[in-house]
C-alpha atoms as a PDB file:
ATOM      1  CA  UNK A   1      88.456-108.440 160.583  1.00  0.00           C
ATOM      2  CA  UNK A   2      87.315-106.196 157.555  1.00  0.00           C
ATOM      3  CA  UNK A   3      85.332-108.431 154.914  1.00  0.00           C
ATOM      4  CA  UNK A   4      85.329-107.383 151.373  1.00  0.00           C
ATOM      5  CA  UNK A   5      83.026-108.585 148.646  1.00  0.00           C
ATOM      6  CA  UNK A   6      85.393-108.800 145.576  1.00  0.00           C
ATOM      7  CA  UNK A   7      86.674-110.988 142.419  1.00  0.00           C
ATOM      8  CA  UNK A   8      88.292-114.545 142.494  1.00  0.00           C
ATOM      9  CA  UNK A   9      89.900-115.417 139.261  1.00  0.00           C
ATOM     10  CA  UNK A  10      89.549-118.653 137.733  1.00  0.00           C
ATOM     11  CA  UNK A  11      89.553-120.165 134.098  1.00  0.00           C
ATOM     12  CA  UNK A  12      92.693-120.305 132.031  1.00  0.00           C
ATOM     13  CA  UNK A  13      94.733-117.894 130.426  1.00  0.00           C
ATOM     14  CA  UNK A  14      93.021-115.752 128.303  1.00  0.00           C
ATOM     15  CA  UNK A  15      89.517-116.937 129.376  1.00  0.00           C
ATOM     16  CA  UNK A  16      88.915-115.764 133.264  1.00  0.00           C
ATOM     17  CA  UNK A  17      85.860-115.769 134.739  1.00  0.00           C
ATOM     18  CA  UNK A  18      85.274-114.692 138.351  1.00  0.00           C
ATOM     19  CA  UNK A  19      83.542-116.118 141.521  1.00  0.00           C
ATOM     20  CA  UNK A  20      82.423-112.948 143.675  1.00  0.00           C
ATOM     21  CA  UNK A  21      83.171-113.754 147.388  1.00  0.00           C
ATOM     22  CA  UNK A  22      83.210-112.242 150.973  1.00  0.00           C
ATOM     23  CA  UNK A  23      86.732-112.770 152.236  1.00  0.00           C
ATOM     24  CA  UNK A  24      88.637-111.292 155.075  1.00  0.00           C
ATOM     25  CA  UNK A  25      90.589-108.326 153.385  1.00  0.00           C
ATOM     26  CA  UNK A  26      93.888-109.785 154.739  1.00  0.00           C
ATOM     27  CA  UNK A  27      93.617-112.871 152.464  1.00  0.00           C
ATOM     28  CA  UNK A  28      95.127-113.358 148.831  1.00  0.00           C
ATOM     29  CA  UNK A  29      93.309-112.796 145.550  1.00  0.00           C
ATOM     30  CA  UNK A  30      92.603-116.202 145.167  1.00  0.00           C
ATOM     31  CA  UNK A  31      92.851-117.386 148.647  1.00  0.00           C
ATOM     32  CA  UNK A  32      90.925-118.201 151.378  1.00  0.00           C
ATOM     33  CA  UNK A  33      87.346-116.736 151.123  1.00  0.00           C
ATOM     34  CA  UNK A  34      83.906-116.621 154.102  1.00  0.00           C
ATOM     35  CA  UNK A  35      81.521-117.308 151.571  1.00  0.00           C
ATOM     36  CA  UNK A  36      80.923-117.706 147.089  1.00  0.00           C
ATOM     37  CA  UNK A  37      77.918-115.090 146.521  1.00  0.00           C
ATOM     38  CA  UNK A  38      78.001-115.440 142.857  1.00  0.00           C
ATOM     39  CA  UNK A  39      79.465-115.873 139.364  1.00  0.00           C
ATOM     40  CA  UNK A  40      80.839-112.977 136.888  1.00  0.00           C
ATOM     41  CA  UNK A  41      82.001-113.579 133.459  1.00  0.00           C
ATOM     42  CA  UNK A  42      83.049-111.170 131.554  1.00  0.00           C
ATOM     43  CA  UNK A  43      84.084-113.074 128.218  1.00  0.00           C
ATOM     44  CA  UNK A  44      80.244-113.701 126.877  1.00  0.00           C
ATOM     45  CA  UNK A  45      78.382-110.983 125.016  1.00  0.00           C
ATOM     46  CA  UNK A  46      76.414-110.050 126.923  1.00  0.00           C
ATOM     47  CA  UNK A  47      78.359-110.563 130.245  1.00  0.00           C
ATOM     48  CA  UNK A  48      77.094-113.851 132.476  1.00  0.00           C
ATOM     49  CA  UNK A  49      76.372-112.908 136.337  1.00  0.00           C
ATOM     50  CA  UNK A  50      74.788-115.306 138.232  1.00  0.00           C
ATOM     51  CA  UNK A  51      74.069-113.493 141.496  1.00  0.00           C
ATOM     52  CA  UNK A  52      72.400-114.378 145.355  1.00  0.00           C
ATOM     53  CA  UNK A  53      71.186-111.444 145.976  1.00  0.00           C
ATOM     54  CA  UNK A  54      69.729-111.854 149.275  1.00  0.00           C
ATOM     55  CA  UNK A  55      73.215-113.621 150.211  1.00  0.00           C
ATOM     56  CA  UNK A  56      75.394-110.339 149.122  1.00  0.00           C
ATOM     57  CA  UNK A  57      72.530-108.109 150.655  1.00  0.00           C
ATOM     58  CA  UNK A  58      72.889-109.988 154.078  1.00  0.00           C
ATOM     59  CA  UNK A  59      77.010-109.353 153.738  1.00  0.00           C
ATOM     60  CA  UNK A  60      76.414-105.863 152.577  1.00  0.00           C
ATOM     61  CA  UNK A  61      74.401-105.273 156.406  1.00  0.00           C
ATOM     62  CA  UNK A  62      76.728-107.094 157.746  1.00  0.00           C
ATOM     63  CA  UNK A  63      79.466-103.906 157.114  1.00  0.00           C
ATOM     64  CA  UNK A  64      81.032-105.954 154.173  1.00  0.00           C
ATOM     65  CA  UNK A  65      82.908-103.640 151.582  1.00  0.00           C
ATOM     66  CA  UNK A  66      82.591-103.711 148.008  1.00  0.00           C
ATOM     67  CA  UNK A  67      85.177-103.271 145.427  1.00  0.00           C
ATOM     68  CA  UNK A  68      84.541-100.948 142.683  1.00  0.00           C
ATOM     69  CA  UNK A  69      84.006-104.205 140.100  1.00  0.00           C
ATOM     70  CA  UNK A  70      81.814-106.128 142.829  1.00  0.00           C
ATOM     71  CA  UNK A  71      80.143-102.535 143.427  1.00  0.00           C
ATOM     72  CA  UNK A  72      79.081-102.119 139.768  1.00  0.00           C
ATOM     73  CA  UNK A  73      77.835-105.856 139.697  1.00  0.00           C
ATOM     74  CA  UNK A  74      75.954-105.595 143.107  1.00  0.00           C
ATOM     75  CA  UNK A  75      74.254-102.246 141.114  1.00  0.00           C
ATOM     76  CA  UNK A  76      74.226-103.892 138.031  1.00  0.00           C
ATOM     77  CA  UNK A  77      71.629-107.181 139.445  1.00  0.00           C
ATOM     78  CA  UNK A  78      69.909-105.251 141.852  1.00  0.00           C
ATOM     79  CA  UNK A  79      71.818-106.127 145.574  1.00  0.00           C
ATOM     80  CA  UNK A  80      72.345-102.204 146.348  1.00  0.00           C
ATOM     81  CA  UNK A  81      68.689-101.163 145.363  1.00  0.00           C
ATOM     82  CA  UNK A  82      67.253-104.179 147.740  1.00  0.00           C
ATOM     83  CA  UNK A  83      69.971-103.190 150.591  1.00  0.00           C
ATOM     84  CA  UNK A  84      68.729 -99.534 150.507  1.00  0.00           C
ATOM     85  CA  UNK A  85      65.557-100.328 150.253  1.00  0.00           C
ATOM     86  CA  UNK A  86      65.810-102.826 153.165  1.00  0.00           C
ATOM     87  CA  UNK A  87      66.976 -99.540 155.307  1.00  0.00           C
ATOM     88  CA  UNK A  88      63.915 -97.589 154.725  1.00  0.00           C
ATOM     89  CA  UNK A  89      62.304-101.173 156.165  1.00  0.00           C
ATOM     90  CA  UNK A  90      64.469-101.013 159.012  1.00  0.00           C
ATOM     91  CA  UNK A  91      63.686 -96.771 159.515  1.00  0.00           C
ATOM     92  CA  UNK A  92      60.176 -97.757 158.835  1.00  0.00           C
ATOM     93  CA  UNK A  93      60.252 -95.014 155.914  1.00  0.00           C
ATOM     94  CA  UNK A  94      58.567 -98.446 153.908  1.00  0.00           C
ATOM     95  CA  UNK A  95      56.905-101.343 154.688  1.00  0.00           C
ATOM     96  CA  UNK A  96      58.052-104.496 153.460  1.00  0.00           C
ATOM     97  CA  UNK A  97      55.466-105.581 150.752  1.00  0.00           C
ATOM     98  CA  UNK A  98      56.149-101.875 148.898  1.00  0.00           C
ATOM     99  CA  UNK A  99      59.767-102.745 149.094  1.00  0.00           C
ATOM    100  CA  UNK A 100      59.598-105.867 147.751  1.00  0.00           C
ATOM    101  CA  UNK A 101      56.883-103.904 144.807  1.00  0.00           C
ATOM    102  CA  UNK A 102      59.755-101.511 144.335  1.00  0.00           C
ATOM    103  CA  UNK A 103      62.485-104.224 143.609  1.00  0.00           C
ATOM    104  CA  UNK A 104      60.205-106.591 141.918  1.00  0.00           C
ATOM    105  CA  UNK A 105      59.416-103.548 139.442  1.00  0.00           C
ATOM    106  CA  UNK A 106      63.201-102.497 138.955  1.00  0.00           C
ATOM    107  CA  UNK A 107      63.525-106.291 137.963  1.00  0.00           C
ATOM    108  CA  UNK A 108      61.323-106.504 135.422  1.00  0.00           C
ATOM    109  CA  UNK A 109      62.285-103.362 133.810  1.00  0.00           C
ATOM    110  CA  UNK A 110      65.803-104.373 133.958  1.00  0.00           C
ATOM    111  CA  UNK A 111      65.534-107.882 132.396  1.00  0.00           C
ATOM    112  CA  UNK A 112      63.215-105.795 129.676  1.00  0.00           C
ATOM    113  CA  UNK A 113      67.008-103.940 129.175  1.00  0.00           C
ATOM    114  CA  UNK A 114      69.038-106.920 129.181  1.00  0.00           C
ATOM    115  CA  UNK A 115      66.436-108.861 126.485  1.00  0.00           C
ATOM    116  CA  UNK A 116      66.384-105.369 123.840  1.00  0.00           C
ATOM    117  CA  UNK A 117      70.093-105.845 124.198  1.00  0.00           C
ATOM    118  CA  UNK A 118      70.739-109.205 123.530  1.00  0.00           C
ATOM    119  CA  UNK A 119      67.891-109.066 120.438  1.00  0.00           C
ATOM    120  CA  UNK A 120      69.821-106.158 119.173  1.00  0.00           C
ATOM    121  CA  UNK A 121      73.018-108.228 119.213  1.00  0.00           C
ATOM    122  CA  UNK A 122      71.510-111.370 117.898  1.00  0.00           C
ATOM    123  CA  UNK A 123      70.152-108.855 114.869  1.00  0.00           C
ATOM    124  CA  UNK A 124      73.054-107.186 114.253  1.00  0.00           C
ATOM    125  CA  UNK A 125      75.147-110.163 113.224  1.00  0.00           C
ATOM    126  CA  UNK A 126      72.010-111.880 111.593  1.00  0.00           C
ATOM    127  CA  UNK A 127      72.390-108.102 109.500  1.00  0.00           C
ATOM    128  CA  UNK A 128      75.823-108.585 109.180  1.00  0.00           C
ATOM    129  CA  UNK A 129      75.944-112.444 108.389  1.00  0.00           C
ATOM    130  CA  UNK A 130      73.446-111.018 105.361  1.00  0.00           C
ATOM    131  CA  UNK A 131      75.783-108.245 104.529  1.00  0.00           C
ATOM    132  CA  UNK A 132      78.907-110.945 104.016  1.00  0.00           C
ATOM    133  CA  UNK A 133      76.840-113.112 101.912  1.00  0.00           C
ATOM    134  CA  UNK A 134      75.465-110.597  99.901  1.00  0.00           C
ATOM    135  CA  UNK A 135      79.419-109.511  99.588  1.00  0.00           C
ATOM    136  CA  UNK A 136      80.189-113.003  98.591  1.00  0.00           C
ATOM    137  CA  UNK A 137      77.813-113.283  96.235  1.00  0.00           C
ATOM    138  CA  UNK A 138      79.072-109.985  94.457  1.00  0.00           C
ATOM    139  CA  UNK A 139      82.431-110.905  94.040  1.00  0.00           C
ATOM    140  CA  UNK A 140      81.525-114.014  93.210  1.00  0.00           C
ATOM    141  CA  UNK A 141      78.817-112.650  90.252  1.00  0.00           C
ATOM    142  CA  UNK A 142      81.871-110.888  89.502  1.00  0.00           C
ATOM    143  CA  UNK A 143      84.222-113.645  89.086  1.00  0.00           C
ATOM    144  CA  UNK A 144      81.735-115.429  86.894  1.00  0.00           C
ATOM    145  CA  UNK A 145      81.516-112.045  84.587  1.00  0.00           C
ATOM    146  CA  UNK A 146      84.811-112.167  84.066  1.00  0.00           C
ATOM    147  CA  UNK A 147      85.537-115.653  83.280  1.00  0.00           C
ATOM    148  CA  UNK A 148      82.258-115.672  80.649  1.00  0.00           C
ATOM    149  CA  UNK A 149      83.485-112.587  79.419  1.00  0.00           C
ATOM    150  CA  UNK A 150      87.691-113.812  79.328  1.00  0.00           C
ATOM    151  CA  UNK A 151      85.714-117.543  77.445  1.00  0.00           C
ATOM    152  CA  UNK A 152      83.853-115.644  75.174  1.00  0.00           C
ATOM    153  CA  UNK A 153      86.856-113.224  73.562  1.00  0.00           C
ATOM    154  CA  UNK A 154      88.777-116.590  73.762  1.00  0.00           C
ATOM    155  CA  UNK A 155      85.923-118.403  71.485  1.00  0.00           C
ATOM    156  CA  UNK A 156      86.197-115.139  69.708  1.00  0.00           C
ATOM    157  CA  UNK A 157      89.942-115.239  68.838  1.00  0.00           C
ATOM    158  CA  UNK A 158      90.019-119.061  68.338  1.00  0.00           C
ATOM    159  CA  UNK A 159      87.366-118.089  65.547  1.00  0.00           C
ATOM    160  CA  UNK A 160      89.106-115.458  64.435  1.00  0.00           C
ATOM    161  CA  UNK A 161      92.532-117.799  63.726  1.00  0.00           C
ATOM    162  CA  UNK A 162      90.268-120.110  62.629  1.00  0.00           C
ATOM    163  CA  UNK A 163      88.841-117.537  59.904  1.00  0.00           C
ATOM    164  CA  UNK A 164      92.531-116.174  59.266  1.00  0.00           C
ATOM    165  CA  UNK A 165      93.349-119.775  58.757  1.00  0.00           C
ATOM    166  CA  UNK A 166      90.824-120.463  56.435  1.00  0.00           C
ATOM    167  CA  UNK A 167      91.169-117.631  54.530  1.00  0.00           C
ATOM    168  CA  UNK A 168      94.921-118.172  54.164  1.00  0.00           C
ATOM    169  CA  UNK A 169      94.125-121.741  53.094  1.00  0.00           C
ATOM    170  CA  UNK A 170      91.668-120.067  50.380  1.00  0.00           C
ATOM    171  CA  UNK A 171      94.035-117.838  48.960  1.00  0.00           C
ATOM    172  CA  UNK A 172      96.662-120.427  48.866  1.00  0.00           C
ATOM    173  CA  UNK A 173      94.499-122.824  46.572  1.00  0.00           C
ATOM    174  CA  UNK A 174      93.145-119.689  44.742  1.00  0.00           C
ATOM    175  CA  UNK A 175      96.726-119.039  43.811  1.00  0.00           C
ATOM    176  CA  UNK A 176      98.182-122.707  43.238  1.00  0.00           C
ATOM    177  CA  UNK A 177      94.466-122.735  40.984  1.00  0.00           C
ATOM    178  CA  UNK A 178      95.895-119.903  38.598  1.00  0.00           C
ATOM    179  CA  UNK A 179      99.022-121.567  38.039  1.00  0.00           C
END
């Protein structure tokens, strides 16, 4: 029996997320699965993973294969590092407490990664939210221009007839005066 660590769909149309399971690699997709090692989805910015790392190590000894998605996430939290660096425990290249230093490091300097990036994403649509109001409140200086400027040659005109008017009304009684 060859065991595979790869992707279960769930969610709805449109929305999947993924558990990431050992399963014999005879079985369905979505079948019948050994063991749930995690969570991956994709749809949040940035992506959710929810991992057990020491679970997916232990399959990973075990002679469990990957697939390239489950590969990149395995990378992506850490699993691979910890798995090779369990080896060099095993060939006595390291001892366990520098391991455990090495991965513990890697950790931190990855979450450092994953904090810049989701900072930069919460700024860049704080910058862009700013942008679209100061946008709005163009046009909408804009709009007010135009209608002060479109009431003002109306008050203009309506005082112009209103001269023309009187005028006309002035020359009329000026000439019913001379007769």
């Amino acid at each position: 029996m060859s065991v595979k660590l790869r992707l279960q769909r769930h969610g709805r149309k449109g929305k999947p997320f993924y558990w990431i399971v050992a399963a014999d690699g005879r079985d369905k997709r979505d079948g019948r699965y050994l063991e749930k090692i995690g969570i991956y989805s994709p749809i949040e910015n940035p992506a959710r993973i929810e991992l057990d790392v020491d679970q997916a190590v232990k399959w990973l000894q075990n002679g469990a294969q990957p697939s390239d998605t489950v590969r990149r996430i395995l990378s992506y939290k850490g699993a691979l590092l910890k798995n090779h660096l369990a080896g060099g425990v095993r060939k006595g290249a390291l001892t366990e407490e520098q391991a455990e230093e090495k991965f513990n490091a890697w950790l931190e300097e990855k979450e450092a990664k994953i904090a810049a990036k989701s900072e930069n994403l919460t700024k860049a649509q704080e910058e862009a939210k700013a942008k679209a109001l100061a946008e709005e409140k163009r046009i909408a200086d804009e709009k007010q221009a135009e209608l002060e400027a479109e009431q003002k040659a109306a008050e203009e005109a309506e005082a112009a007839a209103k001269a023309e008017a009187e005028a006309a009304k002035a020359e009329a009684e000026a000439a019913k005066e001379e007769e």
